[in-house]
Structures are given as C-alpha cells and as structure tokens.
C-alpha atoms as a PDB file:
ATOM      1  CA  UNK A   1      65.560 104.550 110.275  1.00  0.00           C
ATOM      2  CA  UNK A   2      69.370 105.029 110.675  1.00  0.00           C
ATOM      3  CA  UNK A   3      71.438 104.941 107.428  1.00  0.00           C
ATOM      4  CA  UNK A   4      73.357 101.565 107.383  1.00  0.00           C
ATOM      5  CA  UNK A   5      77.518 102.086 107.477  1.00  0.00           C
ATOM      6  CA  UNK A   6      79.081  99.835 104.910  1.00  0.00           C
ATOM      7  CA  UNK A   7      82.852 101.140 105.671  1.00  0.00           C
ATOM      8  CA  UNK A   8      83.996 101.978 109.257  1.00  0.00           C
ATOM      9  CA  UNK A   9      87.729 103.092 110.358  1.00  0.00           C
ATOM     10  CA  UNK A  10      87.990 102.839 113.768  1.00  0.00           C
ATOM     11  CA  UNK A  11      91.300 104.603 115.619  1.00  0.00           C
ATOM     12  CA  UNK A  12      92.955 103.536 112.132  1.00  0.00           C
ATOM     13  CA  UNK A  13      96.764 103.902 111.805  1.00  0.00           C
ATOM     14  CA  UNK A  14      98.931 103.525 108.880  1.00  0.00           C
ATOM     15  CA  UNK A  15     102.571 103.946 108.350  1.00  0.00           C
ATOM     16  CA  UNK A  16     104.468 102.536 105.215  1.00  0.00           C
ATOM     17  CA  UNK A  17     107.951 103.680 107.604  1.00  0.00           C
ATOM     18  CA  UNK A  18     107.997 103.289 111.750  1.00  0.00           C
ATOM     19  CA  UNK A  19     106.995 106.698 113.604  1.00  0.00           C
ATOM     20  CA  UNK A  20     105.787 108.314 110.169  1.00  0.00           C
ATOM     21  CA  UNK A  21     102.059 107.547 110.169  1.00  0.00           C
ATOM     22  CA  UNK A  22      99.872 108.569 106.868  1.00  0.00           C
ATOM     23  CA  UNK A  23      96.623 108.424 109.493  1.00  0.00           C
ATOM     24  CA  UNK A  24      97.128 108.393 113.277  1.00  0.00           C
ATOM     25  CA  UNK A  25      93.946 107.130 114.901  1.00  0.00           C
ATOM     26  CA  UNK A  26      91.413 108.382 112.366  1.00  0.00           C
ATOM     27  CA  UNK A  27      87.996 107.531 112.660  1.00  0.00           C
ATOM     28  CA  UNK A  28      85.539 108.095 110.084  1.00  0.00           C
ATOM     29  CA  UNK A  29      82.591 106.384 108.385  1.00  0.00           C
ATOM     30  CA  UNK A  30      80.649 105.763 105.183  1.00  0.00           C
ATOM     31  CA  UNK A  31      77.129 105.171 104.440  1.00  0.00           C
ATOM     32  CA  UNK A  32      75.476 103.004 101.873  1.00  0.00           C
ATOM     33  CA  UNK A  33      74.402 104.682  98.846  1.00  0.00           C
ATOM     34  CA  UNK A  34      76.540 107.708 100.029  1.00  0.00           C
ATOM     35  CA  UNK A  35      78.134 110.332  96.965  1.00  0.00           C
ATOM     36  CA  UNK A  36      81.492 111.086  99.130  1.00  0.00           C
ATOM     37  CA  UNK A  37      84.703 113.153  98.312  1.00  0.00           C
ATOM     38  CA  UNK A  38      87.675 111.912  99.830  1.00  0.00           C
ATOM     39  CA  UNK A  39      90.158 115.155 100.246  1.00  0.00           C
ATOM     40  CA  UNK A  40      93.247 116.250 101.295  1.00  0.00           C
ATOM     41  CA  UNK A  41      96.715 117.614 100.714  1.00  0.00           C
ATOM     42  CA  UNK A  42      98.847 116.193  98.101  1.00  0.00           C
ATOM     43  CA  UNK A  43     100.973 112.944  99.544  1.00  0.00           C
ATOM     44  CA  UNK A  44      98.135 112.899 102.579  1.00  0.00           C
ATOM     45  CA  UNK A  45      97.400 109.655 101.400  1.00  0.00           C
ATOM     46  CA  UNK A  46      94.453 109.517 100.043  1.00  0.00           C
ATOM     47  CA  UNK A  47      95.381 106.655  97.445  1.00  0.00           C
ATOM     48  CA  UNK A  48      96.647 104.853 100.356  1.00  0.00           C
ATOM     49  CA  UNK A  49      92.613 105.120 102.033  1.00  0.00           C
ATOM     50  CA  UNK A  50      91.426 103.358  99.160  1.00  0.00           C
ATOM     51  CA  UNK A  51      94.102 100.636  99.137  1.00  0.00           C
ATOM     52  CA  UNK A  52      92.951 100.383 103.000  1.00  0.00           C
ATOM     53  CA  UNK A  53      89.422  99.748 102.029  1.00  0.00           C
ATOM     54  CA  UNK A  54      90.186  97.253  99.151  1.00  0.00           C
ATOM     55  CA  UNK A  55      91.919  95.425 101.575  1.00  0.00           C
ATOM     56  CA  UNK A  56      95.495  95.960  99.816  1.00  0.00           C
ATOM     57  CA  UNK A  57      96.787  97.423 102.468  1.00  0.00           C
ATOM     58  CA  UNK A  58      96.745  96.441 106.448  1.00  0.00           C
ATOM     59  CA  UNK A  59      96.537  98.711 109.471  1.00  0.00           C
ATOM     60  CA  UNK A  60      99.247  99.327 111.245  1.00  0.00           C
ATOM     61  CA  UNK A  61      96.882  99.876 114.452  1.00  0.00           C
ATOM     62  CA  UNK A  62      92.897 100.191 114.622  1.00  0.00           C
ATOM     63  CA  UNK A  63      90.461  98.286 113.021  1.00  0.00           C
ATOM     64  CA  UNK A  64      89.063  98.619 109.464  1.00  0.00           C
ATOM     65  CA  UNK A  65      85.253  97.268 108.529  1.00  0.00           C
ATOM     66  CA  UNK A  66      83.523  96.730 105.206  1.00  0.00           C
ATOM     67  CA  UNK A  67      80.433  95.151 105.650  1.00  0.00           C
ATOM     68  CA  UNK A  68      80.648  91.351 104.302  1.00  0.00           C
ATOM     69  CA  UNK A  69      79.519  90.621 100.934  1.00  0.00           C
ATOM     70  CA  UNK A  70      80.106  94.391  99.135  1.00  0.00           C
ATOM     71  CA  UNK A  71      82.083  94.135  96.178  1.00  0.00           C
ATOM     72  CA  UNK A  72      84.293  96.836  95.566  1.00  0.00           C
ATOM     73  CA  UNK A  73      85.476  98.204  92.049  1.00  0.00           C
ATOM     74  CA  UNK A  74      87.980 100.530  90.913  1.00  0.00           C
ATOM     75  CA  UNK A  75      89.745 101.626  88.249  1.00  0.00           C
ATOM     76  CA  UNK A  76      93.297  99.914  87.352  1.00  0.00           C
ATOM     77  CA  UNK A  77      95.792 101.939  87.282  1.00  0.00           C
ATOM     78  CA  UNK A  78      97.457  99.866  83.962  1.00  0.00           C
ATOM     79  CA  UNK A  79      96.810  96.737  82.188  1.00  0.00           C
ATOM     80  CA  UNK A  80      98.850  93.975  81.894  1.00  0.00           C
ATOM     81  CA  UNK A  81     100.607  92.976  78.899  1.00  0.00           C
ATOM     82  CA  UNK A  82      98.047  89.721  78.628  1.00  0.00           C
ATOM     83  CA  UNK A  83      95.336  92.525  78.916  1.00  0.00           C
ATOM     84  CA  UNK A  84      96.896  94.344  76.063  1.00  0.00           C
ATOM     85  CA  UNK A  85      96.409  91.168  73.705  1.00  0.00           C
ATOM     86  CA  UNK A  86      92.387  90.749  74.355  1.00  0.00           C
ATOM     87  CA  UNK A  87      89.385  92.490  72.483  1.00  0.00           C
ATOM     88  CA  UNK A  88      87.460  94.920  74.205  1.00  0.00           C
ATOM     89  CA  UNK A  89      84.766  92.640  74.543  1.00  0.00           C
ATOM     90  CA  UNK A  90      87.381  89.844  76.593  1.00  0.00           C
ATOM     91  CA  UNK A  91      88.629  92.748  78.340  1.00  0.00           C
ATOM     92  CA  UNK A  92      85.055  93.444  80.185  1.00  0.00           C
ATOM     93  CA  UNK A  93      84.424  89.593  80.346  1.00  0.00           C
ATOM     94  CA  UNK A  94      87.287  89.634  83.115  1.00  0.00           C
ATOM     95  CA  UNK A  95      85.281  91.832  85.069  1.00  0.00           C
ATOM     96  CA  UNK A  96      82.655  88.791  86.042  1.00  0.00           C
ATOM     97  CA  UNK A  97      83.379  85.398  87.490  1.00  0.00           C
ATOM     98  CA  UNK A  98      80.475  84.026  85.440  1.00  0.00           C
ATOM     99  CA  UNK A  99      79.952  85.335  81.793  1.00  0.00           C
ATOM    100  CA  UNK A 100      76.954  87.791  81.244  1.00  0.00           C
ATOM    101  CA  UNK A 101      74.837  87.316  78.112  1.00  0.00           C
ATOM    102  CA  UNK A 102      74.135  90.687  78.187  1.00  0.00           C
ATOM    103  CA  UNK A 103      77.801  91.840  78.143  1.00  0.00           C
ATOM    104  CA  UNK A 104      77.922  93.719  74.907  1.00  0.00           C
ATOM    105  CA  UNK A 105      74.750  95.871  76.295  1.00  0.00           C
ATOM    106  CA  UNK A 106      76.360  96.808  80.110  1.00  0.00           C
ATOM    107  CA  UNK A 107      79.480  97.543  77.631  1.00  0.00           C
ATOM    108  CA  UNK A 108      77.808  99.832  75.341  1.00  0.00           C
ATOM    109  CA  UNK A 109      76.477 101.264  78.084  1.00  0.00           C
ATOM    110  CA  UNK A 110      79.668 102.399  80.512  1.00  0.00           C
ATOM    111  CA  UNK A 111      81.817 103.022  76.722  1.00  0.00           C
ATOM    112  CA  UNK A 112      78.892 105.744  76.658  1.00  0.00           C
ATOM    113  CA  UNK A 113      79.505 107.082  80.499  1.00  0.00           C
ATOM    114  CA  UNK A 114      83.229 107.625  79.568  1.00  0.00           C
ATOM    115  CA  UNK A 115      82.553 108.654  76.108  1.00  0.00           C
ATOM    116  CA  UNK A 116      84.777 106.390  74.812  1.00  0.00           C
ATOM    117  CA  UNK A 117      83.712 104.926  70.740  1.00  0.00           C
ATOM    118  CA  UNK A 118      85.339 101.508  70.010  1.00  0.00           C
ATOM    119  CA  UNK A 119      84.371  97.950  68.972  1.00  0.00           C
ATOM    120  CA  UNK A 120      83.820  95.444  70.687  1.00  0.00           C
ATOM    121  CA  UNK A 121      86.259  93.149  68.726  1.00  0.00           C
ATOM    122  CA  UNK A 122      89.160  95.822  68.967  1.00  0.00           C
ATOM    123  CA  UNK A 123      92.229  94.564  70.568  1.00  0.00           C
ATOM    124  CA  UNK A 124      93.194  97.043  73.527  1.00  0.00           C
ATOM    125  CA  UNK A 125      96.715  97.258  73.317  1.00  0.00           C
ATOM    126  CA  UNK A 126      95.719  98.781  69.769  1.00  0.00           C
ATOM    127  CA  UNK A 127      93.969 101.859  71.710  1.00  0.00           C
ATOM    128  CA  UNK A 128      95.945 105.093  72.929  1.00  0.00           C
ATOM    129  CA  UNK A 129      97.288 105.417  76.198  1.00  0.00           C
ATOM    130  CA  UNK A 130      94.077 107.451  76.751  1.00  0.00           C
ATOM    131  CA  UNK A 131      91.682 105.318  74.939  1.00  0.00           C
ATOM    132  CA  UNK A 132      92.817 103.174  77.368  1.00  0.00           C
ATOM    133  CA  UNK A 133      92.781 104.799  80.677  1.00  0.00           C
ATOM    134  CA  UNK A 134      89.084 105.439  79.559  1.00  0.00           C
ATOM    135  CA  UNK A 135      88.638 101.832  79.126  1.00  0.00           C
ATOM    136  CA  UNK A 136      89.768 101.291  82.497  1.00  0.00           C
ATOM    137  CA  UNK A 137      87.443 103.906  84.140  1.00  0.00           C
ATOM    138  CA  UNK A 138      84.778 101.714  82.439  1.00  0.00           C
ATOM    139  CA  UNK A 139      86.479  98.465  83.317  1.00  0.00           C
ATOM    140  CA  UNK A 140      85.064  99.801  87.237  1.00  0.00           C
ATOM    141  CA  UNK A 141      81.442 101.083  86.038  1.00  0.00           C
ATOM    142  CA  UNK A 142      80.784  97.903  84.065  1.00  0.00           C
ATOM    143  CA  UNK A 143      80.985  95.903  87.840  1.00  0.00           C
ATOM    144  CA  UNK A 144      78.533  98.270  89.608  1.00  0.00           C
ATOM    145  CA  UNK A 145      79.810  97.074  92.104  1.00  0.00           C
ATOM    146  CA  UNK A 146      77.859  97.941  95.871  1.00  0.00           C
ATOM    147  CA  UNK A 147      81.296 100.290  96.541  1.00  0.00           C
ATOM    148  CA  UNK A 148      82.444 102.562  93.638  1.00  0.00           C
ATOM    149  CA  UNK A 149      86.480 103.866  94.179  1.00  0.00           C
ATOM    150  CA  UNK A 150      87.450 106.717  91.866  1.00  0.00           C
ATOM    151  CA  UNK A 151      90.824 108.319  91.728  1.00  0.00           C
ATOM    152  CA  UNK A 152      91.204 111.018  89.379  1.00  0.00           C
ATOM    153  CA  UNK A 153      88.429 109.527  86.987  1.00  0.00           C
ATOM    154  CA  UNK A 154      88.327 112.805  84.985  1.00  0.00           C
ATOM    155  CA  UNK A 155      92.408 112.610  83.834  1.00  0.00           C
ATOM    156  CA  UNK A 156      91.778 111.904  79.775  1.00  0.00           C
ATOM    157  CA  UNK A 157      88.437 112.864  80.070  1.00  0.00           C
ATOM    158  CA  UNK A 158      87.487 116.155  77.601  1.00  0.00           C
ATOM    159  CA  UNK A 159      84.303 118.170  78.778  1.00  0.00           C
ATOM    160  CA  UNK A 160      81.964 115.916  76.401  1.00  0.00           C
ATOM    161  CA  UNK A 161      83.490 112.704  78.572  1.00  0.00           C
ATOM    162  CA  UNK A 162      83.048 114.387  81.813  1.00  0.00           C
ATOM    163  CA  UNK A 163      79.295 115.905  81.235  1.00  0.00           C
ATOM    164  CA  UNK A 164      78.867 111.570  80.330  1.00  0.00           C
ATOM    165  CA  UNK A 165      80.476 110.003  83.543  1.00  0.00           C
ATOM    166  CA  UNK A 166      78.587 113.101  85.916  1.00  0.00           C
ATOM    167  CA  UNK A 167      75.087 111.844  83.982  1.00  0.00           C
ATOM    168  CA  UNK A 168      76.250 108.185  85.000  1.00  0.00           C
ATOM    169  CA  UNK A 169      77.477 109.092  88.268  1.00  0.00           C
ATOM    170  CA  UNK A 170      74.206 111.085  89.559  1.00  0.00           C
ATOM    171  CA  UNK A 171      72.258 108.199  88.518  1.00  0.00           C
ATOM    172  CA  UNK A 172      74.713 105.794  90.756  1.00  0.00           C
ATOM    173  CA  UNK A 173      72.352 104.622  93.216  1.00  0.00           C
ATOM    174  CA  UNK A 174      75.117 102.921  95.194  1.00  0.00           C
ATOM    175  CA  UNK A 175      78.401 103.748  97.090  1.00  0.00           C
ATOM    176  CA  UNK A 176      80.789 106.046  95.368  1.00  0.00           C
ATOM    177  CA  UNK A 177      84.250 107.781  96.622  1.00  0.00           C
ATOM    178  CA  UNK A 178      86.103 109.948  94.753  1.00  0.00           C
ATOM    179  CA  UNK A 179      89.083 111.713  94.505  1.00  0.00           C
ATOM    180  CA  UNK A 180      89.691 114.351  92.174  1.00  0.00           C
ATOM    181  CA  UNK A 181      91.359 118.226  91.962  1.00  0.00           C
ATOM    182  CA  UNK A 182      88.371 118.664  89.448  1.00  0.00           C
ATOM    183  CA  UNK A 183      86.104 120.703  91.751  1.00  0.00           C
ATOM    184  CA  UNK A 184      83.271 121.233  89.193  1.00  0.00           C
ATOM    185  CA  UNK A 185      83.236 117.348  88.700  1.00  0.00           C
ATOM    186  CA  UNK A 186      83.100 116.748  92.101  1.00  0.00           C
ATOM    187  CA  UNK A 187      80.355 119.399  92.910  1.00  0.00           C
ATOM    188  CA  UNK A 188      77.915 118.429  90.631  1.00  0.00           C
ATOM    189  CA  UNK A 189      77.492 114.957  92.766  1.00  0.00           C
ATOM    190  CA  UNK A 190      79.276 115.069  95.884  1.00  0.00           C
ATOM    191  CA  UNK A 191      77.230 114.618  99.127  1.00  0.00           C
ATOM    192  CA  UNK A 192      79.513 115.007 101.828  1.00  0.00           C
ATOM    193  CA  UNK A 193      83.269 114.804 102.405  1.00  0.00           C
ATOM    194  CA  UNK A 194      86.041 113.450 103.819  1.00  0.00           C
ATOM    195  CA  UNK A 195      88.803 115.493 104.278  1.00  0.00           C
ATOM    196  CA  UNK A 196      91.897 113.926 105.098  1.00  0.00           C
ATOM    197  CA  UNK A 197      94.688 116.850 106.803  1.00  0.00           C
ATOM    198  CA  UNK A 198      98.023 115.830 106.482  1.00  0.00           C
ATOM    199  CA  UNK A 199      98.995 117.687 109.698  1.00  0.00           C
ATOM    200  CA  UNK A 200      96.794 115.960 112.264  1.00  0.00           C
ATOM    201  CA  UNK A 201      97.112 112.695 109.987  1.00  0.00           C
ATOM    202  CA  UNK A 202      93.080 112.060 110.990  1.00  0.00           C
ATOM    203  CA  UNK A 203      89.991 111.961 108.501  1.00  0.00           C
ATOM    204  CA  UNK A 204      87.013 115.013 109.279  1.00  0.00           C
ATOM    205  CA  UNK A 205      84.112 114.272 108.169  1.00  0.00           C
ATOM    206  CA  UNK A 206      81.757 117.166 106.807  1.00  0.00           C
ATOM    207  CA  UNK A 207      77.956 116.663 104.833  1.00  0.00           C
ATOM    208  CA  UNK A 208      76.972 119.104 101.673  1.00  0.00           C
ATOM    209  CA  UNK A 209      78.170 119.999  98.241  1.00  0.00           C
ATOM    210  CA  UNK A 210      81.850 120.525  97.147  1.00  0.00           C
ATOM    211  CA  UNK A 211      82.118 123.724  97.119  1.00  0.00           C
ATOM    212  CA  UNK A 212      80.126 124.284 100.483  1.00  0.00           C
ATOM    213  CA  UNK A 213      82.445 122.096 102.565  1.00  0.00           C
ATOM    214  CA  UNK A 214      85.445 123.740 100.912  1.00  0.00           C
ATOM    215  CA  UNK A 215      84.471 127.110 102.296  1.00  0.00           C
ATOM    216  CA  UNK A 216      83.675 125.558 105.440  1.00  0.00           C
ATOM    217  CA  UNK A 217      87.239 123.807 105.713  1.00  0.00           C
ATOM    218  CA  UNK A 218      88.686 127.450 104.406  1.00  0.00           C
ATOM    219  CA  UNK A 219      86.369 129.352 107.138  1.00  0.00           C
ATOM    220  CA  UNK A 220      87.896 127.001 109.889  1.00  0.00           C
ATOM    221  CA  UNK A 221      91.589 127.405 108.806  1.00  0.00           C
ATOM    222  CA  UNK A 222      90.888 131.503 108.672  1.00  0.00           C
ATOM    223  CA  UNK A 223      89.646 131.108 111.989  1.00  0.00           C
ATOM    224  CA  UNK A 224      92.597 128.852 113.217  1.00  0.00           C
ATOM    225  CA  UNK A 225      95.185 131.595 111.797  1.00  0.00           C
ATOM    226  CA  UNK A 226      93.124 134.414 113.906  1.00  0.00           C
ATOM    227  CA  UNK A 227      93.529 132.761 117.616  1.00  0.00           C
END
C-alpha cells in the first residue's frame, strides 16, 4: 500500500517583494512518518517553507495541503515576557489545550532528549539564554505533535545534548523536518531530502541518508559544470 502524503506543494510560489519569488512553482511532497532534511543555500528560504506549512505564511500562487487534523509543532524562536514569569512546569502546560496529569512525566522526559536539568518549579526567565532555547526545543517534543518542524535544533546543544535529541529523534515514529548545517546530526536520522536551490527557486526531492544525497546533489552540479 502507497505511503499516505500529509504535506503537498503544488506549483507553490512565494514572494515577500513582486517579481522576486523565494519558490517559483515548486512541487514537492511529504509522507507520514517520513525523517526529511529540508536543504538549501543560505537565504533560499527554507525558514520561509516551514512558515508555509504552519500556515503563517500564504502562497503567492499554487496550492499548499496539510492533511486536516495534523497538529504541527515547532520550536519558538523566543518567549514572551509573560512566558519569562511562569515555572517550567506552566511553561509546558501551555503546550495543551486541556491539562495532562501526566505532565511532569512527558516533561521529564523531553528535559532528558535536550539534556537540559531543571525543576519543575523554576521560573524560566531565571534560565540562560541557552537554558532556554533548550527549553524551547522541548517546548516542540513535549506536543508530539503528528508533524515535527526543526530549525537548527542542535544551536546550544553540546555533544552530550545532541547524542540525547538523535536517541529521541530515531525513536520519532511520526513526521519530522529538519533543518540544520549539522551534517552528522542530520545523518544519523535523515531519510530523504529536500533540497531547496536558490537558483531555480524549486524544491528536488531525493530519498537516502545525508551524506548520500549530498554527494548525489555534488555529483549532479560536477556534472552540470562539465556540459
């Protein structure tokens, strides 16, 4: 049986400024339960993909779909100042609509994932700036949600933190994209790719590990540069 596609771009185009498209027509699509790597150039707008998908964005042209009824987590990029006033434990309560019993275990458990060691009764705007960008990355996990958006999840991570989220992350048995320059990270999970090229604005799509589909992408530019 065919793999069911939870995220399609169809002939997607996005501009922020008139005649100076981030994607021109790009097509491209996920599957559920797919590892994925979302590449590209610096400034290719890869960020902007993910906003797409969220729904914070809107195409210019071409239609977006995300199956009904997925929720979708990522990591904020900051907190809010009311954010900075709650515990740890209130923090992760504002990640469900209806309070979990169990909150203080799924906490314990993404703190692990990001290796991050705090109580539950710590106020966050008492945490370092990279306590709590860690806190954030496990502000996403603690949702697992049915589509998983990463961008740079590794930034204030040390090797211990990273070795934790890849052990999470492998055992993910739902939708994850990610976007990193960490190509260690990313090979020790990634599935496929999507490699966004800045030149032809449009999204390729490419199955294997990291580093397999890099030297595939590398192979095809050598061979562009030799006709």
């Amino acid at each position: 049986m065919a793999e069911e596609v939870i995220i399609r771009f169809d002939e997607v185009t996005f501009e922020y400024a008139p005649k100076k498209p981030l994607l021109s027509e790009a097509d491209f699509c996920v599957h559920k339960g797919a590892k994925i790597t979302l590449m590209g150039q610096n400034g290719a707008g890869k960020s902007t993909i993910f906003k797409l998908i969220r729904g914070e964005l809107q195409a210019t042209k071409g239609l977006i779909s995300v199956n009904k009824g997925l929720s979708i987590a990522a990591a904020p990029q900051s907190m809010t100042h009311e954010e900075l006033e709650l515990s740890v434990a209130e923090y992760f309560a504002k990640a469900f609509q209806i309070a979990q019993p169990n909150l203080l275990t799924l906490a314990s458990k993404v703190l692990r994932a990001v290796d991050l060691e705090v109580e539950p009764d710590q106020k966050v705007g008492g945490l370092s700036g990279g306590q709590q960008a860690r806190l954030r990355l496990a502000f996403a996990l603690i949702q697992n949600p049915d589509i998983l958006l990463l961008d740079e999840p590794t930034n204030n991570l040390d090797d211990k933190g990273i070795d934790h989220l890849v052990s999470f992350l492998i055992g993910y048995d739902k939708t994850l994209i990610v976007i990193s320059h960490d190509a260690g990270f990313l090979n020790c999970f990634t599935e496929g790719v999507l490699y966004l090229d800045s030149f032809t604005k449009r999204v390729e799509t490419y199955v294997g590990d990291y580093f397999t589909v890099v030297e595939e992408i590398n192979e095809i530019g050598r061979a562009s540069c030799r006709e």
